[in-house]
C-alpha atoms as a PDB file:
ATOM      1  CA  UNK A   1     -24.836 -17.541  17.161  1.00  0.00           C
ATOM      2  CA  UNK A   2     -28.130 -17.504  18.207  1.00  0.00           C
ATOM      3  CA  UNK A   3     -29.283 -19.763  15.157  1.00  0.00           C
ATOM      4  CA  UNK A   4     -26.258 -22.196  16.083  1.00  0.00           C
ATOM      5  CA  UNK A   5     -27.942 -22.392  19.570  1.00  0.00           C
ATOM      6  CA  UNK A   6     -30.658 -23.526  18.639  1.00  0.00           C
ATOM      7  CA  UNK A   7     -29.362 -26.092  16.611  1.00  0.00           C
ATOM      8  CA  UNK A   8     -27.521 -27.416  19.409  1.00  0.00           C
ATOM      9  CA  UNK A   9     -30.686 -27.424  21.699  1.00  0.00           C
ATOM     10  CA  UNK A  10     -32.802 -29.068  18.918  1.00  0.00           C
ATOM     11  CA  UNK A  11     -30.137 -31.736  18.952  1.00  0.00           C
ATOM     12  CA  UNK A  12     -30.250 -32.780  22.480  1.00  0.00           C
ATOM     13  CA  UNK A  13     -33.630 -33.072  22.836  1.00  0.00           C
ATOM     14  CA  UNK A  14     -34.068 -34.899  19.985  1.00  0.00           C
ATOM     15  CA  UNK A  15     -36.232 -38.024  20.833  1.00  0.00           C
ATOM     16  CA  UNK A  16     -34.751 -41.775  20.752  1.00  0.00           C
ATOM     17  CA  UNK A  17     -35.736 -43.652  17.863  1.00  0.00           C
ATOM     18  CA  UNK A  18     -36.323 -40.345  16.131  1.00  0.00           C
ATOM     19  CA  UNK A  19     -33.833 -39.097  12.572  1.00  0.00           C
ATOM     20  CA  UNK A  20     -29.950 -39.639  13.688  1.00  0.00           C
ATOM     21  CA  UNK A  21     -28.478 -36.210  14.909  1.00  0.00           C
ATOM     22  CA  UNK A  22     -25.826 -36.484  12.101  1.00  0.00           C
ATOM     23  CA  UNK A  23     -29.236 -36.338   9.626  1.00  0.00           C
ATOM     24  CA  UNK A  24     -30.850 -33.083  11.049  1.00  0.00           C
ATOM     25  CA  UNK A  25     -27.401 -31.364  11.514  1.00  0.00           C
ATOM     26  CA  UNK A  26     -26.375 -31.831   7.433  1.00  0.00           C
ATOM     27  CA  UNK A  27     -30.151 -30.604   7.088  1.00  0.00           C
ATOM     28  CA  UNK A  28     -29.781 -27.433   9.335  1.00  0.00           C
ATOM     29  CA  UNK A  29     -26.813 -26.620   7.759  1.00  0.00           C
ATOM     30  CA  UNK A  30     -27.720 -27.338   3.915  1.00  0.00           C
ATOM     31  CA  UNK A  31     -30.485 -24.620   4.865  1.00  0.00           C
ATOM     32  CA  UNK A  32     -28.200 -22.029   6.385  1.00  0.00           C
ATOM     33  CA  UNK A  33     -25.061 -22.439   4.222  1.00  0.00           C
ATOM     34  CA  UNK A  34     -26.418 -19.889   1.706  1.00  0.00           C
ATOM     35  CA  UNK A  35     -26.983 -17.115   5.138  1.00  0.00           C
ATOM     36  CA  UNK A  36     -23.726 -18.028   6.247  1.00  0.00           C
ATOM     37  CA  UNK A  37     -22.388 -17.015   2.641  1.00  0.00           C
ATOM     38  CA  UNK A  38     -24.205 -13.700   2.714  1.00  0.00           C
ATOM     39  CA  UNK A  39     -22.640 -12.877   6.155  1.00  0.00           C
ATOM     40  CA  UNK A  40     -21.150  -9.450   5.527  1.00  0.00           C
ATOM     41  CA  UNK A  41     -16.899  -9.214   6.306  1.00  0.00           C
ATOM     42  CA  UNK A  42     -15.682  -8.628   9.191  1.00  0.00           C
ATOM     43  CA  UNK A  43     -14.372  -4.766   9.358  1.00  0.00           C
ATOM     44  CA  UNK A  44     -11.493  -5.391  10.831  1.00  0.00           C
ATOM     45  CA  UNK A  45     -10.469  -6.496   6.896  1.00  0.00           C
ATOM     46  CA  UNK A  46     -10.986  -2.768   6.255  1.00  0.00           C
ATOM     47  CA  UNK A  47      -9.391   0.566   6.702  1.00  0.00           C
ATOM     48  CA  UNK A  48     -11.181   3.071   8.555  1.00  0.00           C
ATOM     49  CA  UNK A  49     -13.065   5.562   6.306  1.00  0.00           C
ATOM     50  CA  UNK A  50     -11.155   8.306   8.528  1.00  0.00           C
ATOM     51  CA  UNK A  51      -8.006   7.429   6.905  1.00  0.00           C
ATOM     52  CA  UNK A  52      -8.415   8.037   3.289  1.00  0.00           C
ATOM     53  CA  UNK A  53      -8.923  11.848   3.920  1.00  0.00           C
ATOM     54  CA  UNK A  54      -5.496  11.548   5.774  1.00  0.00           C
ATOM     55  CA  UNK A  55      -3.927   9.558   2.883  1.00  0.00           C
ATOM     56  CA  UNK A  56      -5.489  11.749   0.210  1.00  0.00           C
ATOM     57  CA  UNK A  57      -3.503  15.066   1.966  1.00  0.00           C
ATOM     58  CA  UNK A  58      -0.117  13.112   1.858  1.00  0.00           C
ATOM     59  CA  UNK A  59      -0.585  12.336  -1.480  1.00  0.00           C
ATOM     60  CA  UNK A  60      -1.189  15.382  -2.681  1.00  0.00           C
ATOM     61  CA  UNK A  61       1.815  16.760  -0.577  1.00  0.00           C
ATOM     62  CA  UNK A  62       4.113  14.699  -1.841  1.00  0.00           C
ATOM     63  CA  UNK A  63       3.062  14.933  -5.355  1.00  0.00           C
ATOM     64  CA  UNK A  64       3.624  18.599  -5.163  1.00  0.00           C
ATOM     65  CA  UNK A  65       7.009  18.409  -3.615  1.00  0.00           C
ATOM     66  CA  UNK A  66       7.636  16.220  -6.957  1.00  0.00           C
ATOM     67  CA  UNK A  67       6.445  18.502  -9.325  1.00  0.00           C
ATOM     68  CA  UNK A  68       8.070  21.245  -8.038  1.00  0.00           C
ATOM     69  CA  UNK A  69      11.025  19.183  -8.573  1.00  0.00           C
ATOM     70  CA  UNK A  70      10.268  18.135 -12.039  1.00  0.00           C
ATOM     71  CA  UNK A  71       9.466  21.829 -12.891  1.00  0.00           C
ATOM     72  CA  UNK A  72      13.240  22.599 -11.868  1.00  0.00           C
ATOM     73  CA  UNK A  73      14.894  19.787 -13.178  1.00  0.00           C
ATOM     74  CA  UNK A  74      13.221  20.244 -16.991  1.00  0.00           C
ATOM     75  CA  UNK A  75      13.519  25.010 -16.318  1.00  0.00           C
ATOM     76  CA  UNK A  76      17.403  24.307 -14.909  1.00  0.00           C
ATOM     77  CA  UNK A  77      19.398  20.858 -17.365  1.00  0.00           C
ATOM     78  CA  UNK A  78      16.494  20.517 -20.268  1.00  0.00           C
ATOM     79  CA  UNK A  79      15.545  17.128 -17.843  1.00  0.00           C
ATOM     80  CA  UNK A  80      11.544  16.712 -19.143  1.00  0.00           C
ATOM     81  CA  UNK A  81      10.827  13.443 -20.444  1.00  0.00           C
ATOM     82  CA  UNK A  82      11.436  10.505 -18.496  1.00  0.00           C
ATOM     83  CA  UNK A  83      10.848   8.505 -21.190  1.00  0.00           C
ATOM     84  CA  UNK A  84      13.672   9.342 -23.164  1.00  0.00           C
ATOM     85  CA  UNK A  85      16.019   8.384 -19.741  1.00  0.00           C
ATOM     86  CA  UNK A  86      14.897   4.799 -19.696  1.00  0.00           C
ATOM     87  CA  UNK A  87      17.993   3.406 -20.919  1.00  0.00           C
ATOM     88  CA  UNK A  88      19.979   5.646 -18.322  1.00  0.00           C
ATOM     89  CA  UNK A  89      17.423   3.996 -15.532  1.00  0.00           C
ATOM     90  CA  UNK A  90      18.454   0.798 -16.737  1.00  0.00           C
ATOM     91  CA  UNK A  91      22.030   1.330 -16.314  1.00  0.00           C
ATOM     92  CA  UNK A  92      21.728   2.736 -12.837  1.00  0.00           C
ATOM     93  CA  UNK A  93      19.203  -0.073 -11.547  1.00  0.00           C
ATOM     94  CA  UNK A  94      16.793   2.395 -10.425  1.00  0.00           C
ATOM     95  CA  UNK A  95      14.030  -0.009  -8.899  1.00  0.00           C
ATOM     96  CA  UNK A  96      10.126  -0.340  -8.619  1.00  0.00           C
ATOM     97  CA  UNK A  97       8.417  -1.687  -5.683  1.00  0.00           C
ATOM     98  CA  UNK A  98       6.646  -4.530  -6.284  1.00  0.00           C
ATOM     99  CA  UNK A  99       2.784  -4.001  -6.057  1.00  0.00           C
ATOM    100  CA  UNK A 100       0.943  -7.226  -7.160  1.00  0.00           C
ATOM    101  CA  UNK A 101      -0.556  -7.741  -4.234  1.00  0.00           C
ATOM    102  CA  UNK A 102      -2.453  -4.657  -4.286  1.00  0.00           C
ATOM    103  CA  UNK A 103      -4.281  -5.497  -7.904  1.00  0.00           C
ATOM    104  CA  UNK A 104      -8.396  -4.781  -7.420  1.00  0.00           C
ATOM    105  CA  UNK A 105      -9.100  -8.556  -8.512  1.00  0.00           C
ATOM    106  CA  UNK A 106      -7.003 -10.003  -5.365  1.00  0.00           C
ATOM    107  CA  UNK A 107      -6.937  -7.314  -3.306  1.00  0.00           C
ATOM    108  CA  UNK A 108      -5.393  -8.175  -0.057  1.00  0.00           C
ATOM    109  CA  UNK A 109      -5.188  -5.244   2.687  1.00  0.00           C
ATOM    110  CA  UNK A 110      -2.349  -7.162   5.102  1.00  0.00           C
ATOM    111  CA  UNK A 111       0.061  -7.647   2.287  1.00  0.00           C
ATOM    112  CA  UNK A 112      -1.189  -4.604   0.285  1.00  0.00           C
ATOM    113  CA  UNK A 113      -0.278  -2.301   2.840  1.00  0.00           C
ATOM    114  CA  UNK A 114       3.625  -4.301   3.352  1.00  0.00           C
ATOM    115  CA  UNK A 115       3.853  -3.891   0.053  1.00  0.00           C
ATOM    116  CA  UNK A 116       2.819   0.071   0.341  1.00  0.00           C
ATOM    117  CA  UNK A 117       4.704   0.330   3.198  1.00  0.00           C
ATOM    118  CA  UNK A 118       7.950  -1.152   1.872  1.00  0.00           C
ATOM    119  CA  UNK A 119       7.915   0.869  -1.179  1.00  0.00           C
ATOM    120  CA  UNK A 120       7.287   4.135   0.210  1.00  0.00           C
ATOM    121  CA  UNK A 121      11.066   3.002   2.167  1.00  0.00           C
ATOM    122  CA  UNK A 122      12.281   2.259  -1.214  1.00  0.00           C
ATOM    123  CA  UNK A 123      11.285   5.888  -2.568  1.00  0.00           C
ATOM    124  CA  UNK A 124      12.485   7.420   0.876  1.00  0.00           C
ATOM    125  CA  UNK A 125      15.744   5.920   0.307  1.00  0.00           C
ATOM    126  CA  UNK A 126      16.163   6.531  -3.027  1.00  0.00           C
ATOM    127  CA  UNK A 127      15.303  10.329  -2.560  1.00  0.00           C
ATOM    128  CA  UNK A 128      18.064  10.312   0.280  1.00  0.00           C
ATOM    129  CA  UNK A 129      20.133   8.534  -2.135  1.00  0.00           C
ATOM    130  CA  UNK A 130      19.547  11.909  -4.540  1.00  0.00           C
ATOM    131  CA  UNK A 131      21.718  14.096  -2.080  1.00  0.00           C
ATOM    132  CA  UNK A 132      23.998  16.370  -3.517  1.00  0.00           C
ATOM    133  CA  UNK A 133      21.584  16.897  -6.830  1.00  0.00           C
ATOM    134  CA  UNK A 134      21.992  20.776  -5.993  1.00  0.00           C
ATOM    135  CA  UNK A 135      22.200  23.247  -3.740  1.00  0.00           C
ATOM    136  CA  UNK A 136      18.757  24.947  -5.069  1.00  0.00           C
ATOM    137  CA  UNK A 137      16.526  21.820  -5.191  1.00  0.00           C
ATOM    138  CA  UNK A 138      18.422  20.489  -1.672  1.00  0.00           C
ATOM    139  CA  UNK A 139      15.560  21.782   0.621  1.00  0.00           C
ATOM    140  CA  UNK A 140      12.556  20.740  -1.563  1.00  0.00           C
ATOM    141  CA  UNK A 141      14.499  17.195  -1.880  1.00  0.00           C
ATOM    142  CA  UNK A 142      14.593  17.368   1.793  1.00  0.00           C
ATOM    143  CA  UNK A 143      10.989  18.398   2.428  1.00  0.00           C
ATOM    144  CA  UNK A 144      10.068  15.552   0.627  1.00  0.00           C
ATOM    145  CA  UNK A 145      12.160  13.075   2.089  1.00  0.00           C
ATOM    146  CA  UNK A 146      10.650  14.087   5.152  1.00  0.00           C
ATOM    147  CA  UNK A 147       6.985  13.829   4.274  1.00  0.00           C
ATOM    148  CA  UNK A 148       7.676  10.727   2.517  1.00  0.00           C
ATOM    149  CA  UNK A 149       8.650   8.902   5.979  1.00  0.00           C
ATOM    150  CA  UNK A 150       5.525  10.803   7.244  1.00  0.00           C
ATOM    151  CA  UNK A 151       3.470   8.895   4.988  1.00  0.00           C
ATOM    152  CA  UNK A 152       5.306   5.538   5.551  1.00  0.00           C
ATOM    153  CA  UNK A 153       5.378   5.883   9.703  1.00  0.00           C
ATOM    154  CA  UNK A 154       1.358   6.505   9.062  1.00  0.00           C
ATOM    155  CA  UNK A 155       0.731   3.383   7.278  1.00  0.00           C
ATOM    156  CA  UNK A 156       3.081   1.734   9.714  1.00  0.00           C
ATOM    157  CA  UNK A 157       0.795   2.828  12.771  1.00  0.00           C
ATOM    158  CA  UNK A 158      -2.396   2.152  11.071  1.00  0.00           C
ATOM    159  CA  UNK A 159      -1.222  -1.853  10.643  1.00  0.00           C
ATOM    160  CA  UNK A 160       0.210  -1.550  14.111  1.00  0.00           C
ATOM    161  CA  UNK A 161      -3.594  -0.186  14.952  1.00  0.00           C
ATOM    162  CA  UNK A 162      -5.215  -3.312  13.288  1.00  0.00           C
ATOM    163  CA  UNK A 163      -2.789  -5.882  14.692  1.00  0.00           C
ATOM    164  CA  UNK A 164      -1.096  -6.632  10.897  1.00  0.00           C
ATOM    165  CA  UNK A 165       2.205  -5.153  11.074  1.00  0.00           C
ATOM    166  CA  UNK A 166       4.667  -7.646  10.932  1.00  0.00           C
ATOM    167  CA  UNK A 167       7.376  -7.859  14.440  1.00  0.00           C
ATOM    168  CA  UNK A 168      10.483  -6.952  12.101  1.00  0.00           C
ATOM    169  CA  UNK A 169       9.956  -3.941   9.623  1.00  0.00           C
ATOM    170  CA  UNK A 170      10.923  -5.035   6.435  1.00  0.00           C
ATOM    171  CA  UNK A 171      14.878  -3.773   5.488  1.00  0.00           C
ATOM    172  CA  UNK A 172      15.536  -1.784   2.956  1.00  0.00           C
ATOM    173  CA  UNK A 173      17.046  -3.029  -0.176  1.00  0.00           C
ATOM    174  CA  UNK A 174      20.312  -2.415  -2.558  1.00  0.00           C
ATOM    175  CA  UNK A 175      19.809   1.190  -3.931  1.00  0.00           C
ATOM    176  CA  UNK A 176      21.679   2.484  -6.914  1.00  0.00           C
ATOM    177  CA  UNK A 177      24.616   4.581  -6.688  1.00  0.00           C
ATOM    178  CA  UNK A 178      25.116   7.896  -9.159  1.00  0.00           C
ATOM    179  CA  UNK A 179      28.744   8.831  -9.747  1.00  0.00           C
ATOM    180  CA  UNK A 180      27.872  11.957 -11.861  1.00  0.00           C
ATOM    181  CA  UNK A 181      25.676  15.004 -11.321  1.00  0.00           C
ATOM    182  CA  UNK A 182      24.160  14.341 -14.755  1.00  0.00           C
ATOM    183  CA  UNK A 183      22.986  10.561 -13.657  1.00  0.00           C
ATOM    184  CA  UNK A 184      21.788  11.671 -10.364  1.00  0.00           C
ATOM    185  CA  UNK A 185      19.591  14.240 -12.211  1.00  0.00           C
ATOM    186  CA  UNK A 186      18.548  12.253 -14.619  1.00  0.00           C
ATOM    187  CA  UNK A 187      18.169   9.318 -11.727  1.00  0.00           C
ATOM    188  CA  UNK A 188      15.865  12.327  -9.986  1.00  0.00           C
ATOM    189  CA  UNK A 189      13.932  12.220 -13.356  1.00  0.00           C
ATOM    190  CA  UNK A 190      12.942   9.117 -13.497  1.00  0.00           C
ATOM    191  CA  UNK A 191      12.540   8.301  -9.802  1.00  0.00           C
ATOM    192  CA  UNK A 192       9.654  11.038  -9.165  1.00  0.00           C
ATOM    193  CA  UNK A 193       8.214   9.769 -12.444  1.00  0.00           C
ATOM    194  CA  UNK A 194       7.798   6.163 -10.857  1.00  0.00           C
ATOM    195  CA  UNK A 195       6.804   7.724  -7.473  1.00  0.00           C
ATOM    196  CA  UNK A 196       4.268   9.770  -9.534  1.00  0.00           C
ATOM    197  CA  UNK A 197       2.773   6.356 -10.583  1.00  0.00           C
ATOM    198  CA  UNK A 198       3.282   4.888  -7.154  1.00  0.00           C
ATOM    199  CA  UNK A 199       1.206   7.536  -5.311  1.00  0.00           C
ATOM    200  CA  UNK A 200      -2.124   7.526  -7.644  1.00  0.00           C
ATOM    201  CA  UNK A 201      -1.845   3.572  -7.515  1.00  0.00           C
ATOM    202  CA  UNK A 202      -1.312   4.016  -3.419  1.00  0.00           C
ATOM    203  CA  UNK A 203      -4.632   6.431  -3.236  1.00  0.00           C
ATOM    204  CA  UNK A 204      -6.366   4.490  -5.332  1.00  0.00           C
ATOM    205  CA  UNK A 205      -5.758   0.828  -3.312  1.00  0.00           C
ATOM    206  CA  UNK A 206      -6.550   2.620  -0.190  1.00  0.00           C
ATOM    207  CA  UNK A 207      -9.805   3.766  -1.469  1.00  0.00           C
ATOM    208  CA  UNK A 208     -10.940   0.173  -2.264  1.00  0.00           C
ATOM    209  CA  UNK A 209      -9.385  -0.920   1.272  1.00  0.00           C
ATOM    210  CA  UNK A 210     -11.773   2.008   2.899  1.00  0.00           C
ATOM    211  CA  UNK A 211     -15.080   1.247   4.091  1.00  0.00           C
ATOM    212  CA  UNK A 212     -17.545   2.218   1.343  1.00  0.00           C
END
């Protein structure tokens, strides 16, 4: 600001009959245009660097609530590889949150952390959607239902904290619907898989939003 100031002031003084003001300002600025470049980003386009260590323990949380899961599911119906379920997932519709907004090479933080946001509701819902899997994985499914929204209301408050959260949360969409025990375990199967992905891509976009 200070340099603009001085600009300004230069300008009014400038003597009659001297260069035209409209000369000396495209000068100034063809001389400061490559400073104004190297002006560092606001931090406000930036997560604060207390947040990852918060992010990192809900990841891992989850995660574990998933692999207990998994453990159960593969010890308890032979359920261990999620690849050979695709064509089941298919059937069902089971659906990935989009996350191309959160790619390194156009990383965007406002719509990276919608897009985080809205598919940790997708996963929430679909996990809700999993009731009835057993009686014996019910309160693990349950615990991580439950720290699932924890991790969703946290990114929700840390937009609402930078003044990015949109004034409508985003609704929820069309979730698949299991009318067997066998497709809502193998639906389980492949769900935590995805969410498995989901959460290291998560962590890892929220590093690169962090201040380094």
């Amino acid at each position: 600001m200070a340099t603009f100031q001085v600009l300004f002031d230069t300008c009014q003084v400038w003597p009659p009959g001297g260069v035209r003001v409209p000369d000396l300002l495209l000068f100034w600025l063809s001389a400061l245009w490559p400073q104004l470049l190297a002006i560092p980003l606001s931090s406000s386009n930036y997560l604060p660097q207390n947040f990852l260590p918060q992010i990192q323990e809900q990841v891992r949380k989850i995660q574990n609530d998933i692999e207990e899961l998994q453990q159960r599911l593969c010890a308890d119906y032979s359920l261990c590889h999620p690849e050979e379920l695709i064509l089941v997932g298919q059937y069902l519709g089971i659906p990935k949150p989009p996350l191309k907004n959160c790619y390194s090479q156009d990383l965007s933080m406002v719509a990276c952390l919608n897009q985080l946001h809205y598919g940790l509701q997708l996963y929430q819902g679909l996990v809700k959607a999993l009731g009835g899997i057993s009686p014996e994985l019910a309160p693990t499914l349950n615990i991580l239902q439950l720290d699932i929204g924890d991790f969703a209301a946290n990114i929700w408050q840390q937009m609402e904290d930078l003044q990015v959260a949109p004034e409508i949360m985003p609704i929820q969409g069309t979730l698949p619907t299991f009318s067997s025990s066998f497709q809502r375990r193998a639906g389980a199967v492949l769900i935590f898989d995805y969410m498995q992905g989901f959460l290291d891509m998560t962590y890892r976009d929220l590093r690169h939003l962090s201040q380094s």
